[in-house]
Protein backbone atom coordinates (compact mmCIF):
# COMPACT_ATOMS: atom_id res chain seq x y z
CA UNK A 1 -69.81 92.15 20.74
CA UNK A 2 -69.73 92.54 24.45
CA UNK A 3 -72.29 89.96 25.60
CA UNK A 4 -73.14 88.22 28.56
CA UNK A 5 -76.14 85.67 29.11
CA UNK A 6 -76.94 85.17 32.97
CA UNK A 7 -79.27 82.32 34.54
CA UNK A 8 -79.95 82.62 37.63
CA UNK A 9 -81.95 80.67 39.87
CA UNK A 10 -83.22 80.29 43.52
CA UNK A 11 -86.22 79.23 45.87
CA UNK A 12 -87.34 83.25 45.17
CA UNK A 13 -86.74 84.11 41.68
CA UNK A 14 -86.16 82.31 38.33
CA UNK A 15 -84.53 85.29 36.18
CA UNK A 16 -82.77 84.68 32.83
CA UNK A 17 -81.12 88.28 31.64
CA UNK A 18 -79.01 88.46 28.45
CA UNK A 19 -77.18 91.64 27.94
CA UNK A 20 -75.45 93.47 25.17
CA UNK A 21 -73.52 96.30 25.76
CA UNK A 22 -73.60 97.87 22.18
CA UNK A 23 -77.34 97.69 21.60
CA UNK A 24 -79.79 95.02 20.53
CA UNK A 25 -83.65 94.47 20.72
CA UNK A 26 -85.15 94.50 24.58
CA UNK A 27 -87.38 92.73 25.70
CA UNK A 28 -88.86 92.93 29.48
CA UNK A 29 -90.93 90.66 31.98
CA UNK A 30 -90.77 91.16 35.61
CA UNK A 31 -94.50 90.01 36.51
CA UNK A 32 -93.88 94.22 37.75
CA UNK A 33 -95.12 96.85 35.60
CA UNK A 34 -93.11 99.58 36.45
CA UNK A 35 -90.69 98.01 37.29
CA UNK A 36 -90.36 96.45 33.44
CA UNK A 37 -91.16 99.86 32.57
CA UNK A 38 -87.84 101.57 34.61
CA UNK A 39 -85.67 98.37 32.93
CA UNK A 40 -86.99 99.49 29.71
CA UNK A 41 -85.91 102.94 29.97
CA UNK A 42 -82.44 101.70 31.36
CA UNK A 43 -81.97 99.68 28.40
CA UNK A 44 -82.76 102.17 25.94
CA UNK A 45 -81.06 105.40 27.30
CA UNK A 46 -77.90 103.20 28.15
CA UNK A 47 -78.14 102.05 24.29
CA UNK A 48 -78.05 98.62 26.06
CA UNK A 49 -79.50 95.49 24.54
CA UNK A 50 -81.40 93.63 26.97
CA UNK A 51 -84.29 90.40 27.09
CA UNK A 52 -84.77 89.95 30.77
CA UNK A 53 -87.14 87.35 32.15
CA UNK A 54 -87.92 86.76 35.77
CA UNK A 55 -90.51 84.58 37.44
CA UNK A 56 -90.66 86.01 41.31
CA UNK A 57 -92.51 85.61 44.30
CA UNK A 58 -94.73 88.02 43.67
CA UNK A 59 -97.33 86.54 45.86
CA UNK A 60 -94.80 87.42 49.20
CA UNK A 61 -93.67 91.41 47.67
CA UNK A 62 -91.49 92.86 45.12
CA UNK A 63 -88.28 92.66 47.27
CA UNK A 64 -86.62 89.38 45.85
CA UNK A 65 -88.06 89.90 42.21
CA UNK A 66 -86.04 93.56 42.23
CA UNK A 67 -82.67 92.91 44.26
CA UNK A 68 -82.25 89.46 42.37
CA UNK A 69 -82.67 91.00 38.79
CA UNK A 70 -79.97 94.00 40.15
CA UNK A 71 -77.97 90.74 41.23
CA UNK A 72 -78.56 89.47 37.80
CA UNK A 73 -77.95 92.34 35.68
CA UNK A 74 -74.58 93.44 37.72
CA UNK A 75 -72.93 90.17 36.88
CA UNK A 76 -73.95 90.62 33.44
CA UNK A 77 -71.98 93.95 33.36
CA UNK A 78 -69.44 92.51 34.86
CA UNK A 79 -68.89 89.69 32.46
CA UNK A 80 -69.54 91.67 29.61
CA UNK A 81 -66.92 93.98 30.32
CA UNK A 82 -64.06 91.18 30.98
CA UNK A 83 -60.95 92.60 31.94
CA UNK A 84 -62.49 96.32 31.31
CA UNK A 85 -60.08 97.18 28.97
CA UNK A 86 -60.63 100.09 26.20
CA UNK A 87 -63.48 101.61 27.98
CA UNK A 88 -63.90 105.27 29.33
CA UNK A 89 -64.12 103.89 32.81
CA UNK A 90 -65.76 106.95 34.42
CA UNK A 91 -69.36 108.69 33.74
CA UNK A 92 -71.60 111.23 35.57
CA UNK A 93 -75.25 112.48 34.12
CA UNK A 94 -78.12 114.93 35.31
CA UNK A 95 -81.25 113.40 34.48
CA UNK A 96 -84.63 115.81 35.31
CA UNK A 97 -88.08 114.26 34.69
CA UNK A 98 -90.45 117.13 35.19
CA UNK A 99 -90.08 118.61 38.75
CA UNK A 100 -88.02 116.00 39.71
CA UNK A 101 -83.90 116.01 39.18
CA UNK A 102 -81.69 113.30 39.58
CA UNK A 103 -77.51 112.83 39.45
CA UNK A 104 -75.79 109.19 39.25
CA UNK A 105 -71.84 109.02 38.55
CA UNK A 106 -70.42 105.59 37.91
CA UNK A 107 -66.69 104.28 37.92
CA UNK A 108 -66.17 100.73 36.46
CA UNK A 109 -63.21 99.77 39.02
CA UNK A 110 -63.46 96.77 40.41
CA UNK A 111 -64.39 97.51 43.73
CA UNK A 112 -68.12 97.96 44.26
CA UNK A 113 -69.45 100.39 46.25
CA UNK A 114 -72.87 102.44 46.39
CA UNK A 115 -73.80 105.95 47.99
CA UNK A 116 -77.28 106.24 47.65
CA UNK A 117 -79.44 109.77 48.59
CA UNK A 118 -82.85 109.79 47.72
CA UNK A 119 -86.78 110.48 49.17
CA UNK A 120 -89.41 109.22 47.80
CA UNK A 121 -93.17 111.24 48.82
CA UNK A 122 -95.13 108.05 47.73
CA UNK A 123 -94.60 104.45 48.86
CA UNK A 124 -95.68 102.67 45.23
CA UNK A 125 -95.18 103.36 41.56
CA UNK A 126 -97.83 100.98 40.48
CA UNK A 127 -96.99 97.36 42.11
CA UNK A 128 -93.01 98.78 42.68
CA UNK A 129 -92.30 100.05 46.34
CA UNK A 130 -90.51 102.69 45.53
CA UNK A 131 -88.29 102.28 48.66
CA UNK A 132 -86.60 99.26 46.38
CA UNK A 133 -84.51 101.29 44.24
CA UNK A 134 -81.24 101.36 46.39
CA UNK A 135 -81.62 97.52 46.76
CA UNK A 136 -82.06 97.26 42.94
CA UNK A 137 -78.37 99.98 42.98
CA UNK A 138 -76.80 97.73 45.62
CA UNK A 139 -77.26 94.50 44.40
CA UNK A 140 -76.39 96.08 40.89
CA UNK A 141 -73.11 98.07 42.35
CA UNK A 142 -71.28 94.88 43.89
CA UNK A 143 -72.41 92.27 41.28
CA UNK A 144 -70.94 94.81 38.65
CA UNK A 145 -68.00 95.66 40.42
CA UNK A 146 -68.53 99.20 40.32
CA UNK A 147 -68.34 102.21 42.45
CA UNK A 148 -72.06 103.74 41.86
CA UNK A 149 -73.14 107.64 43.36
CA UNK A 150 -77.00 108.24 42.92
CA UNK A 151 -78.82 111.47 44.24
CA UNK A 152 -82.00 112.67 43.89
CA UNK A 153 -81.53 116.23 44.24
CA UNK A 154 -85.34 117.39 44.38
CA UNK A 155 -88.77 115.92 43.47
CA UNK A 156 -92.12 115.12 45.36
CA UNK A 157 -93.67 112.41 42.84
CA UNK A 158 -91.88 108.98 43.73
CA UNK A 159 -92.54 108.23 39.77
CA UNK A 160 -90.32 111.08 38.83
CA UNK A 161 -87.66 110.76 41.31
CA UNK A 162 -87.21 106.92 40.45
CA UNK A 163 -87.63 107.11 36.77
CA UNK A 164 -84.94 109.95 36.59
CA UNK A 165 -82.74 107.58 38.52
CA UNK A 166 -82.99 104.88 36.54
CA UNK A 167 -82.26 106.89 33.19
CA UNK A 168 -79.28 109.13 35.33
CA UNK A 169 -77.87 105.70 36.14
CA UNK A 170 -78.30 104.17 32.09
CA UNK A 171 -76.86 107.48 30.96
CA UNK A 172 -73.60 107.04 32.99
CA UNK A 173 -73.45 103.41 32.47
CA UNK A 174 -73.63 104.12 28.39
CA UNK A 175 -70.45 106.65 29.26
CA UNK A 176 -68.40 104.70 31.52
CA UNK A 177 -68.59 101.61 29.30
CA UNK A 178 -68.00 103.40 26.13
CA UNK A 179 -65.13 101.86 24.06
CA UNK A 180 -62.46 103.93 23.40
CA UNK A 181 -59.09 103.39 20.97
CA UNK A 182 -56.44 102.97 23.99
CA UNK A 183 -56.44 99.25 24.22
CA UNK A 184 -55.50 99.01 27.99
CA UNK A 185 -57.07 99.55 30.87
CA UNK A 186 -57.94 103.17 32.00
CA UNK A 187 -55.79 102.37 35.54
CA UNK A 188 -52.35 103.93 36.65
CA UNK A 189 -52.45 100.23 38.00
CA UNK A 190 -52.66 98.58 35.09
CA UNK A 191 -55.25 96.56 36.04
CA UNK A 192 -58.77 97.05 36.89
């Protein structure tokens, strides 16, 4: 099983993420409704196992609580995967969530990058500032190690638009880190 178990703790956050890349139960408490909810929905669309747990400074905002769980959950990934070998590499998926549409292609390489175009109409989802969702893709991006495109292509509820993200992102994710029968690394390189 691909499995990685991260601790991770600072004066702002206390998280503790354990990850399985071929499924498991999940389990999620971010002291951040929606945001639990938009892990969730990561989790299951990726076909991800995941138990995250995170005690933030809540009482200052939502910024450390959602860039330090992206920080959290990237190096998961990127332990997980070890040396990348046998995966697909690559993956790209539409996801639409009622008027809104959303696009997020992924390529587990090594060298983390993040292009990031989306609006969002409405500052909050619940207790989540909506604004947060490229930190959460940053932090996720370089602590993975992997080149990450997300647009939102149209939309005018900030629900929608992040929620479709979230899933677009999973869904590439579950393709990029499929295993496949090569046994080497998907790289004219070699390595990745």
């Amino acid at each position: 099983m691909r499995k990685a178990l991260i601790e991770r703790k600072t004066k702002e956050t206390d998280i503790s993420l354990d990850l399985c890349l071929d499924g498991g139960e999940v389990n999620i408490d971010t002291g951040i409704g929606f945001f639990d909810h938009m892990l969730n929905s990561f989790a299951v669309h990726g076909g991800f196992g995941l138990n995250v747990s995170v005690k933030g400074d809540l009482n200052v905002d939502d910024h450390h609580t959602v860039e330090d769980t992206g920080i959290a959950l990237g190096s998961a990934f990127k332990e997980a995967l070890g040396d990348k070998g046998s995966i697909e590499r690559f993956g790209s998926f539409y996801v639409p969530m009622d008027e809104a549409l959303a696009f997020a292609s992924v390529d587990v390489s090594g060298r983390p990058f993040l292009v990031f175009d989306a609006d969002f109409p409405q500052e909050k989802c619940g207790d989540y500032t909506a604004a947060l969702t490229v930190e959460f893709m940053r932090a996720f991006a370089f602590n993975a190690g992997i080149t990450l495109h997300v647009k939102s292509l149209y939309g005018y509820n900030s629900h929608h638009i992040v929620e479709a993200i979230y899933k677009a992102v999973a869904h590439a994710m579950r393709l990029a880190v499929k295993k496949n029968n090569s046994g080497e690394v998907l790289s004219t390189k070699g390595v990745l």
